[in-house]
Protein backbone atom coordinates (compact mmCIF):
# COMPACT_ATOMS: atom_id res chain seq x y z
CA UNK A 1 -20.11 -48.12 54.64
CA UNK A 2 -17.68 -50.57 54.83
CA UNK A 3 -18.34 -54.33 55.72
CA UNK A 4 -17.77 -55.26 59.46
CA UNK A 5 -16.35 -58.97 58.41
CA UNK A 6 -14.32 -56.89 55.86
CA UNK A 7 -12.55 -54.40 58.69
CA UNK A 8 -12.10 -57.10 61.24
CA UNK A 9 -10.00 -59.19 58.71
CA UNK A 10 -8.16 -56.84 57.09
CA UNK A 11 -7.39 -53.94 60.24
CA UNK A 12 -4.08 -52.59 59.12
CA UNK A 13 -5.48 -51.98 55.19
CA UNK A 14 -8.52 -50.28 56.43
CA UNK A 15 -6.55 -48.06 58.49
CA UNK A 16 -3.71 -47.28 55.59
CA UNK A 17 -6.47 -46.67 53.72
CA UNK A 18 -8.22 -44.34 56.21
CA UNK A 19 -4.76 -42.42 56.65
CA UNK A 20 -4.47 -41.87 53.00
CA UNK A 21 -7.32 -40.32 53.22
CA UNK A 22 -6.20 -37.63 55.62
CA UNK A 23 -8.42 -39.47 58.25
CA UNK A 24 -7.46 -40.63 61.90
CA UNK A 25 -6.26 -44.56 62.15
CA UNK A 26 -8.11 -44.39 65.52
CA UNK A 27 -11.45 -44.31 63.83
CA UNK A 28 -10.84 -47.96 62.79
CA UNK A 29 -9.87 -49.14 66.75
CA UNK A 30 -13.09 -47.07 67.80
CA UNK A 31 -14.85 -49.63 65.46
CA UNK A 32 -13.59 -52.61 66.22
CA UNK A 33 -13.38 -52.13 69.90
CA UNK A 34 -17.38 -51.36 69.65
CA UNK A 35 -18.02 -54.62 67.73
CA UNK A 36 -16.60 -56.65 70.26
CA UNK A 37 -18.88 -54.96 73.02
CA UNK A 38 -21.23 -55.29 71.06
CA UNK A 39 -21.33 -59.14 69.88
CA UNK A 40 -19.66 -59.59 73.70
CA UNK A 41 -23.40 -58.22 74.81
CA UNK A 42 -25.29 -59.89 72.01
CA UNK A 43 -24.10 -63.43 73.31
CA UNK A 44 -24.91 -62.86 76.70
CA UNK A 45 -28.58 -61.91 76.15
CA UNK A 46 -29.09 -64.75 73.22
CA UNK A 47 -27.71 -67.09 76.37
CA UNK A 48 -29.99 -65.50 78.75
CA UNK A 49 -32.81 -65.97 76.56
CA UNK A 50 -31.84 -69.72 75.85
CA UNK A 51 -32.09 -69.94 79.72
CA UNK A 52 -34.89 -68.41 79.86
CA UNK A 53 -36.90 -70.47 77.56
CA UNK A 54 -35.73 -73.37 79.69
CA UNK A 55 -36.91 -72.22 82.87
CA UNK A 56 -40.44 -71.76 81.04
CA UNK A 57 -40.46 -75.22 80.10
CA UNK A 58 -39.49 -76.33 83.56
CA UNK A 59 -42.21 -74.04 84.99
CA UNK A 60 -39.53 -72.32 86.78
CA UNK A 61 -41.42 -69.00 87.85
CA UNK A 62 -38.94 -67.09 90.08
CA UNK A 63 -35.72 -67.87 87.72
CA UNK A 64 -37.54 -66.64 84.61
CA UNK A 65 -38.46 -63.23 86.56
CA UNK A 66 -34.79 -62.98 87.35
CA UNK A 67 -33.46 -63.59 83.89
CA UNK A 68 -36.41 -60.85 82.93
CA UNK A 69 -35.33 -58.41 84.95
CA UNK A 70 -31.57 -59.19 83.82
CA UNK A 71 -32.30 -59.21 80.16
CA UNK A 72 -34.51 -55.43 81.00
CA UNK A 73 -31.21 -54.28 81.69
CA UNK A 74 -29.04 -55.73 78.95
CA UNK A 75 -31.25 -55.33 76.04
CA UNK A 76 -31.76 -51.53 75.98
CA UNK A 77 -27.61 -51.42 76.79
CA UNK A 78 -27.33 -53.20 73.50
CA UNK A 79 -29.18 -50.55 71.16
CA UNK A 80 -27.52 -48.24 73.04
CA UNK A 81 -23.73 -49.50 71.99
CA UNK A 82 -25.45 -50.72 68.65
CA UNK A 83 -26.17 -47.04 68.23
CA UNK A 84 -22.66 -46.13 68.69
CA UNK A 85 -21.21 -49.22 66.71
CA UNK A 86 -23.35 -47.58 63.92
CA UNK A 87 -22.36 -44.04 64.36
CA UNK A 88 -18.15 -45.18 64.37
CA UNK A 89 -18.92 -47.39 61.80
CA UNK A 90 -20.24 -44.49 59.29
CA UNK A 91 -17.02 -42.63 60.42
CA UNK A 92 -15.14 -44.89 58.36
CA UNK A 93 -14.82 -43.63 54.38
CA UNK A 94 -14.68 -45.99 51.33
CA UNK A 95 -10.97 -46.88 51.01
CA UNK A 96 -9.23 -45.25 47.69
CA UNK A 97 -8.29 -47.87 44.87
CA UNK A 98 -5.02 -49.70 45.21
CA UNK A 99 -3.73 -47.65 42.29
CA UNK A 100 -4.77 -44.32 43.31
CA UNK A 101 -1.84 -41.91 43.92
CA UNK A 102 -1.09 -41.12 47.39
CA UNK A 103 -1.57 -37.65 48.50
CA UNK A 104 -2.55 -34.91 50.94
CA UNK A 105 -4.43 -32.60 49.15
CA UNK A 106 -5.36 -31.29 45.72
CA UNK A 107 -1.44 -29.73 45.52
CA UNK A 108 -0.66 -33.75 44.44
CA UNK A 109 -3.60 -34.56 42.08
CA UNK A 110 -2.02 -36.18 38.93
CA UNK A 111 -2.84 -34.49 35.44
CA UNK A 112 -3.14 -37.44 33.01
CA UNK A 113 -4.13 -35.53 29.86
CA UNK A 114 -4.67 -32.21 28.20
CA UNK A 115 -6.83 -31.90 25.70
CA UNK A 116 -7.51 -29.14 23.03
CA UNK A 117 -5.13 -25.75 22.77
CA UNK A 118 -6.25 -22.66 24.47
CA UNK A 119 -6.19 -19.78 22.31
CA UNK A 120 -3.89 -16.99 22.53
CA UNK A 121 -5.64 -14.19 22.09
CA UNK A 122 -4.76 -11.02 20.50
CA UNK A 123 -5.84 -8.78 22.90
CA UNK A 124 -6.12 -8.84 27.13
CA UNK A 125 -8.37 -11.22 27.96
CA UNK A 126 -11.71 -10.56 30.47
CA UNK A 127 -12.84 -12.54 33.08
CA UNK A 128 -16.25 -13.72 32.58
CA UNK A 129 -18.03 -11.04 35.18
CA UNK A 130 -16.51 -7.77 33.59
CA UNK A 131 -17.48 -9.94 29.99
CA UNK A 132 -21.13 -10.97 32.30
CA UNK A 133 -21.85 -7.19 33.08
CA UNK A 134 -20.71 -5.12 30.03
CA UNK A 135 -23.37 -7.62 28.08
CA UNK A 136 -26.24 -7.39 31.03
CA UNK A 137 -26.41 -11.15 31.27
CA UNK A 138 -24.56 -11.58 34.81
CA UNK A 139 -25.56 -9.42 37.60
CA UNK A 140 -24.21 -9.99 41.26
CA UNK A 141 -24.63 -6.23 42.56
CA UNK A 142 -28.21 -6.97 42.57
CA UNK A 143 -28.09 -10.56 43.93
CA UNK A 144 -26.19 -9.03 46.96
CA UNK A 145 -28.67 -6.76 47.36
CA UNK A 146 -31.66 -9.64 47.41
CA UNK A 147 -29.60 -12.41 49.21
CA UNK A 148 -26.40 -11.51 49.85
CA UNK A 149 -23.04 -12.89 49.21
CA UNK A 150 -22.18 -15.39 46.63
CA UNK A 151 -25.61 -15.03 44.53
CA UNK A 152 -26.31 -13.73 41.20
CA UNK A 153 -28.99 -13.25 38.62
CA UNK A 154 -28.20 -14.75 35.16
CA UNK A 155 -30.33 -12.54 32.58
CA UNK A 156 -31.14 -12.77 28.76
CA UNK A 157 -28.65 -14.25 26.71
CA UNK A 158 -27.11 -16.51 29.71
CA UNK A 159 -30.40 -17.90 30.26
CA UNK A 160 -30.75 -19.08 26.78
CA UNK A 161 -26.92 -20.33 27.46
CA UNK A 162 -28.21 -22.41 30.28
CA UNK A 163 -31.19 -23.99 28.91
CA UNK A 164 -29.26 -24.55 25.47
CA UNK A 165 -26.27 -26.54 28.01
CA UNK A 166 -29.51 -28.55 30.20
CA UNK A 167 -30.91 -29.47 26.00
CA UNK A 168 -27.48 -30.45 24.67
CA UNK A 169 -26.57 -32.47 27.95
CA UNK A 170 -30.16 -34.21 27.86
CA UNK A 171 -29.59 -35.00 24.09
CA UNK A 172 -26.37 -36.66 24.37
CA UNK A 173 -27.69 -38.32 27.47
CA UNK A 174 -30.49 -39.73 26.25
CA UNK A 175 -29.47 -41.59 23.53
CA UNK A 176 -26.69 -43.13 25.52
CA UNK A 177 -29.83 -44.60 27.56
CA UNK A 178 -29.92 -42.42 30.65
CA UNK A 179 -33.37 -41.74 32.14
CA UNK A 180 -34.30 -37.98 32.81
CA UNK A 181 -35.01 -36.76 35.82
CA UNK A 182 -35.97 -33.25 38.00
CA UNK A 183 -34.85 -34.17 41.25
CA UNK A 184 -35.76 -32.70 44.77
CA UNK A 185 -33.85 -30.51 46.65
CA UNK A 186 -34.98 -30.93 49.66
CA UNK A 187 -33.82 -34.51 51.32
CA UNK A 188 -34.26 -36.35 54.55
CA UNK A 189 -31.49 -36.39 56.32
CA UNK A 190 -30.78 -39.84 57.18
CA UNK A 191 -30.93 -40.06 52.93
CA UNK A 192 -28.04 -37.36 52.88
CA UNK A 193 -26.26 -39.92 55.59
CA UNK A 194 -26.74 -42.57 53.84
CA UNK A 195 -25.15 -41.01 50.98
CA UNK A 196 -21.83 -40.76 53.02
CA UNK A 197 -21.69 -36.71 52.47
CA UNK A 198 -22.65 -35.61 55.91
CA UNK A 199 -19.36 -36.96 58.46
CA UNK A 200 -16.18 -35.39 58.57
CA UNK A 201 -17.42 -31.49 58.50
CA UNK A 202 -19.45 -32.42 55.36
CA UNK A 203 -22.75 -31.11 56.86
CA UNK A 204 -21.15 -27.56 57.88
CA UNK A 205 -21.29 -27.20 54.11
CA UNK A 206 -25.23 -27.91 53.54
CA UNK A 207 -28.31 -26.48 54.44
CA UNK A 208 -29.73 -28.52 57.07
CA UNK A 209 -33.18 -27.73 58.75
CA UNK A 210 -33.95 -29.07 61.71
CA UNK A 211 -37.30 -28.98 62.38
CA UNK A 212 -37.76 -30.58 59.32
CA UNK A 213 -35.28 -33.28 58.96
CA UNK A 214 -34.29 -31.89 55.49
CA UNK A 215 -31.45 -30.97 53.84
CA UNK A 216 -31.19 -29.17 50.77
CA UNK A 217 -29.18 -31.17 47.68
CA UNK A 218 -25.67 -30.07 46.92
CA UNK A 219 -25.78 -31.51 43.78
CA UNK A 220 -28.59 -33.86 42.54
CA UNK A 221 -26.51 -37.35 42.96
CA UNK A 222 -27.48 -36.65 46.54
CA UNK A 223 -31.31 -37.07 45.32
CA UNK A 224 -30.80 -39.81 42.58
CA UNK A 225 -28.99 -42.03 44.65
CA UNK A 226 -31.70 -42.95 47.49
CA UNK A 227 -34.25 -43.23 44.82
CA UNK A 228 -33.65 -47.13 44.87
CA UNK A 229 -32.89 -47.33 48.83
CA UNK A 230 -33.97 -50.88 50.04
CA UNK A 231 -34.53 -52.13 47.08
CA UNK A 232 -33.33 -55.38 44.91
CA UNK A 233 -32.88 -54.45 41.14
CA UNK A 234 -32.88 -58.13 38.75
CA UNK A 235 -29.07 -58.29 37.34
CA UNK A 236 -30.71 -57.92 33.91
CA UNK A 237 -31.66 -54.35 34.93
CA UNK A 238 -28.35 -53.17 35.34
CA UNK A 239 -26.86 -50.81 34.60
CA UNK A 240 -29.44 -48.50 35.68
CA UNK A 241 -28.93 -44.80 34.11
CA UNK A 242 -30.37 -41.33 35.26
CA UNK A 243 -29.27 -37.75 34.51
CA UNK A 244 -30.42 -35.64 36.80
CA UNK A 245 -31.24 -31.86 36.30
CA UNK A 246 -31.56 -29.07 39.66
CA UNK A 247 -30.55 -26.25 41.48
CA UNK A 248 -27.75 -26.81 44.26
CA UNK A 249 -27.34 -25.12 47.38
CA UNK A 250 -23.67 -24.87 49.23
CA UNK A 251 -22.85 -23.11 52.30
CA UNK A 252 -19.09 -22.75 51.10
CA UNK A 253 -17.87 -23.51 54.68
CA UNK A 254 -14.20 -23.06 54.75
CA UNK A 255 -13.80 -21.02 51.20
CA UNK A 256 -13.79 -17.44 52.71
CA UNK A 257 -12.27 -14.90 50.25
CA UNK A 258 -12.21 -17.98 47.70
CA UNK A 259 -13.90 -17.18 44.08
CA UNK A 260 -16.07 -14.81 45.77
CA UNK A 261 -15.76 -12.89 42.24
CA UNK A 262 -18.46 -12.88 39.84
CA UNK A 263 -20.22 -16.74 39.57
CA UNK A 264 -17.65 -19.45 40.17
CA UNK A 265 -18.91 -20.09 43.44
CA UNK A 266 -22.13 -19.57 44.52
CA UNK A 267 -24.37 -20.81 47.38
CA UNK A 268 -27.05 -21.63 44.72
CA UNK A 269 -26.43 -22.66 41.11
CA UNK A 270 -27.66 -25.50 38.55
CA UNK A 271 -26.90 -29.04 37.64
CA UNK A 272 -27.17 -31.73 35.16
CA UNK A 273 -25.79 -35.13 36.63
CA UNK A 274 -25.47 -38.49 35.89
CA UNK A 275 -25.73 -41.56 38.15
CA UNK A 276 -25.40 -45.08 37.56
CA UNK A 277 -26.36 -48.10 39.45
CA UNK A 278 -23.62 -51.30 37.53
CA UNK A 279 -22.58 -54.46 38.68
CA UNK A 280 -19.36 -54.84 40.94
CA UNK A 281 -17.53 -56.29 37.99
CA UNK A 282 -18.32 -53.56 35.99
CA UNK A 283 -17.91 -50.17 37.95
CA UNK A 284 -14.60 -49.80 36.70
CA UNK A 285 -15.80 -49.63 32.74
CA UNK A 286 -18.96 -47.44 33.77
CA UNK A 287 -16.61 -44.93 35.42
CA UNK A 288 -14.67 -44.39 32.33
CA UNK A 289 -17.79 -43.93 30.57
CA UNK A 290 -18.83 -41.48 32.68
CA UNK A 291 -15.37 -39.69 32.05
CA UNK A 292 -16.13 -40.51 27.82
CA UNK A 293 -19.74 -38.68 28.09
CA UNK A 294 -17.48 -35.54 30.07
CA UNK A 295 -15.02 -35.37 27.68
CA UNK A 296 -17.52 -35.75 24.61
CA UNK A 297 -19.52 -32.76 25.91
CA UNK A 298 -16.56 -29.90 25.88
CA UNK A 299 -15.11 -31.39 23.22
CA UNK A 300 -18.07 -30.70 21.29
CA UNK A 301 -18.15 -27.37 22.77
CA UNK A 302 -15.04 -27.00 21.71
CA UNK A 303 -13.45 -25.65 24.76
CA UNK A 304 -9.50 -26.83 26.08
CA UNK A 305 -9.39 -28.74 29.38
CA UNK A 306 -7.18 -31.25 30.92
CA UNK A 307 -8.37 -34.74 32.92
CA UNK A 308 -6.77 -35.18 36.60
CA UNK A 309 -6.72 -38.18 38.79
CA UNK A 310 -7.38 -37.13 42.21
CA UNK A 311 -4.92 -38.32 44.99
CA UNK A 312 -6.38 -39.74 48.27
CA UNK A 313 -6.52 -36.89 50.66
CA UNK A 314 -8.94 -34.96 47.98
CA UNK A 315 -11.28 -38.22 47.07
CA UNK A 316 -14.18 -37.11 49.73
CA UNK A 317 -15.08 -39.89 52.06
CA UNK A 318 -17.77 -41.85 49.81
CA UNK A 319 -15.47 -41.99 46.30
CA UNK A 320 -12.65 -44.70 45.84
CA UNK A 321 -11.83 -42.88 42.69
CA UNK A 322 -12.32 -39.59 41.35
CA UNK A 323 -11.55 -37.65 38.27
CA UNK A 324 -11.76 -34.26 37.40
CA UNK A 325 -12.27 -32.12 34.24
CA UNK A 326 -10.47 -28.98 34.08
CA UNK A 327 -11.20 -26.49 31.63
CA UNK A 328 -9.12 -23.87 30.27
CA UNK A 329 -10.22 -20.17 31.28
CA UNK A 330 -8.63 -17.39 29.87
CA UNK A 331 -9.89 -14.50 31.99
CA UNK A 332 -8.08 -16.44 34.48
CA UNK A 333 -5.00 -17.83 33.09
CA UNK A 334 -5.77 -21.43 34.51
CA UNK A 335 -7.83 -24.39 34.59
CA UNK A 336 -10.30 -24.33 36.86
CA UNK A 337 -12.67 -27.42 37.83
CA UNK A 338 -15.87 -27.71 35.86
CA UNK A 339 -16.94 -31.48 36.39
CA UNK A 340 -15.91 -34.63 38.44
CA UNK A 341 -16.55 -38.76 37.90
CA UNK A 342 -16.58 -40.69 41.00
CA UNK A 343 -17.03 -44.58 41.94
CA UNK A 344 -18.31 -45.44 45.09
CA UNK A 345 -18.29 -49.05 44.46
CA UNK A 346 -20.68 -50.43 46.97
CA UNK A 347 -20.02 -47.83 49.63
CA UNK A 348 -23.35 -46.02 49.45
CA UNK A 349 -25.04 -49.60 48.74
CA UNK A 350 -24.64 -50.96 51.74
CA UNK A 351 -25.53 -47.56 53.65
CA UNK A 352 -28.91 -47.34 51.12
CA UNK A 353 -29.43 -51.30 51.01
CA UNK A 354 -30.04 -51.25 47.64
CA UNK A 355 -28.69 -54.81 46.14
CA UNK A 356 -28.86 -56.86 42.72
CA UNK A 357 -30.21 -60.81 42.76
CA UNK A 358 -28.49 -62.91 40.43
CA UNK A 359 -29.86 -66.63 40.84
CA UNK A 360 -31.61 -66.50 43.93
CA UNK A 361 -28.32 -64.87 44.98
CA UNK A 362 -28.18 -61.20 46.04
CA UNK A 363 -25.05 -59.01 46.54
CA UNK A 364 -24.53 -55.22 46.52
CA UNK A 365 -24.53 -52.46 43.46
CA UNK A 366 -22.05 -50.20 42.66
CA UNK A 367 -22.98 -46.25 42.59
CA UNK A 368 -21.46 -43.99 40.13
CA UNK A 369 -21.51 -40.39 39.47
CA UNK A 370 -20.31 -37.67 37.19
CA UNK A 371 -21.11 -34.11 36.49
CA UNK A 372 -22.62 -33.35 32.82
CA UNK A 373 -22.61 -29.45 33.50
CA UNK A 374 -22.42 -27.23 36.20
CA UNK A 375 -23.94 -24.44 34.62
CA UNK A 376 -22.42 -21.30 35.74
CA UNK A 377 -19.15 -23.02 35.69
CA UNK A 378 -19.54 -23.83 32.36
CA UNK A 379 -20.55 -20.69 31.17
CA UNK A 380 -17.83 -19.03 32.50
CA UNK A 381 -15.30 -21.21 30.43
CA UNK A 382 -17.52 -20.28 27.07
CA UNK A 383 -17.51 -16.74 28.20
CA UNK A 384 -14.01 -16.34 28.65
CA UNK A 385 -12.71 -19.10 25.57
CA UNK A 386 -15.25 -17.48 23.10
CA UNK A 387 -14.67 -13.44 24.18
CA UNK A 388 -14.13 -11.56 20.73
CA UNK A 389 -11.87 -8.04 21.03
CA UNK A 390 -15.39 -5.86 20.67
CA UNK A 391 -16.66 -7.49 23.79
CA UNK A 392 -19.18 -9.53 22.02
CA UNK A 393 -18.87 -13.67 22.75
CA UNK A 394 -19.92 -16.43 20.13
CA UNK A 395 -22.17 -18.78 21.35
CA UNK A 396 -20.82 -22.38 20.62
CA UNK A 397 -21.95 -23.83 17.04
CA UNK A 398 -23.08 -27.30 19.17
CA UNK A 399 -25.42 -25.12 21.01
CA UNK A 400 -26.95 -22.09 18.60
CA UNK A 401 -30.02 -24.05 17.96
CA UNK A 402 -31.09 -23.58 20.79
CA UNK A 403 -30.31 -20.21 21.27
CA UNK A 404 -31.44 -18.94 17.64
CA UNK A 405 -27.71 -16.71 17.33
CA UNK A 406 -24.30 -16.86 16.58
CA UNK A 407 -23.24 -14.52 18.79
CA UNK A 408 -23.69 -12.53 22.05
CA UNK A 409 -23.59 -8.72 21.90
């Protein structure tokens, strides 16, 4: 959420910054126009009451019933625009960093390194379900048969894979001071609003229940981040670091016929995450961390990616800055997405109230995020950048002491 003093001094900005992100300019007017209706309404029934405790003094019976009855009326038109002054108000995104390259869509993201060589391999490469299925250690046909559509069963071997990437992730993690945490996956909703993932079509992609007032996670920032909500952390507590571990759940609204092969995307898969709570001042450095720890991870699984910058149509409403991680997957001939680092600055702050007090003085965090691994993702890219000609895959050296093997066979 933006600050109101913020839009009504700067209009034109917050509405550049609202079209760069693909996002009607009107939203901003809408705004605006309700604020004014809204303080408009707020003086008149602070006046009333002023008159009202006059006539009380004076004894003046009749002329405080009228200002009653006047004020009956007025007051419950106020929550009702204040209700609607919210609601536009949570229409608005974060605006994208000054230096974030303009664009529509992921077609103009900006690829600012590679990193590592991919391997040409001596023989045709598989994709990592025909890799998944001559091994038993991926099966979809089965999933379909259970829950449909964009599910599968990891067995054995990928098992071991996953709970050797959650022990890796937590011991880098760890010792760079992040807390551990098993998250929820069930949320209220008004958390998931807060959050700033449910406007613009983002809740046609969850699981939302009703009755309940739940929504289940789709990724564990969305659990980690309302942890703290109305809270005031002491400035000597910051940064506050957790890496969070759970499953995910995604409708995939809008990505029929996308990756519906094998597991690159499912409606449920795994997680580990990493959120931070900084100072303003230093949201910028803890980003780039964030990107470091990414990096550090494939690189020590020794698997080829490249870094992109995302352009403003593809930031999502909450992020003012987002990076991806790209790695390398033969079976595919292409980089594919396999984490993401955004800054939120103090966008889901102020919708959380969660603030810092410095000197008796109190001001907003900043809220970070970045994916460690998303597990089947990331198996995929060792699957397909560690296939050997006989079918068999090696199992990363950074991660076979957890799994007890060299290889997969």
């Amino acid at each position: 959420m933006l600050d109101i003093k913020f839009i009504r001094e700067n209009k034109e900005k917050v509405k550049k910054g609202v079209v760069a992100k693909q996002l009607d300019p009107k939203l901003v007017d809408k705004v605006l126009e309700l604020d004014g209706k809204r303080l408009d309404l707020l003086q008149e029934i602070e006046e009333l009451r002023a008159k009202r405790n006059k006539l009380a003094k004076d004894k003046d019976i009749e002329g405080g019933r009228k200002l009653k009855k006047e004020l009956q009326t007025k007051e419950p038109a106020l929550k009702k625009i204040g209700e609607k002054y919210q609601e536009a108000l949570f229409q608005i995104p974060n605006l994208p960093a000054d230096d974030v390259p303009v664009g529509k869509d992921e077609s103009e993201n900006k690829v600012l390194r590679k990193v590592g060589k991919p391997e040409k391999l001596s023989f045709k490469a598989r994709d990592h379900l025909e890799l998944g299925e001559a091994l038993d250690i991926i099966d979809v046909k089965r999933a379909a048969k259970v829950s449909g559509t964009r599910f599968g069963y990891l067995k054995g071997d990928a098992v071991l894979l996953e709970f050797a990437l959650v022990n890796f992730a937590l011991e880098t993690l760890i010792k760079e001071g992040f807390t551990p945490l098993v998250t929820p996956v069930l949320i209220k909703k008004d958390a998931m609003r807060a959050m700033g993932y449910l406007e613009h079509g983002g809740e046609e992609d969850m699981y939302v229940f009703e009755k309940d007032g739940l929504v289940l996670v789709g990724t564990s920032e969305q659990a980690i981040g309302p942890m703290h909500m109305n809270e005031i952390f002491e400035l000597k507590d910051l940064p506050k670091k957790y890496v969070g571990f759970s499953a995910c759940f995604r409708r995939e609204a809008g990505t029929y016929g996308k990756d519906t092969r094998g597991i690159m995307r499912l409606h449920q898969f795994d997680k580990v995450e990493m959120f931070s709570f900084v100072k303003p001042q230093d949201s910028d450095k803890e980003h780039k961390y964030l990107l470091s720890l990414q990096e550090k991870l494939f690189k020590a699984l020794e698997i080829p990616y490249q870094v992109v910058e995302m352009c403003t149509g593809d930031l999502g409403a909450p992020a003012a800055r987002k990076y991806d991680l790209e790695a390398w997957m033969p079976g595919q001939g292409k980089y594919r997405e396999v984490t993401s680092a955004s800054n939120a600055t103090d966008f889901q702050a102020r919708r959380l109230n969660i603030k810092y007090q410095d000197k008796g003085k109190t001001g907003y965090v900043h809220t970070l995020n970045g994916t460690a691994f998303a597990i089947g993702r990331t198996i995929i890219a060792i699957l397909e950048n560690y296939q050997q000609k006989d079918g068999s895959v090696e199992i990363p050296k950074v991660l076979q002491k957890w799994i007890g093997k060299e290889k997969i066979i």
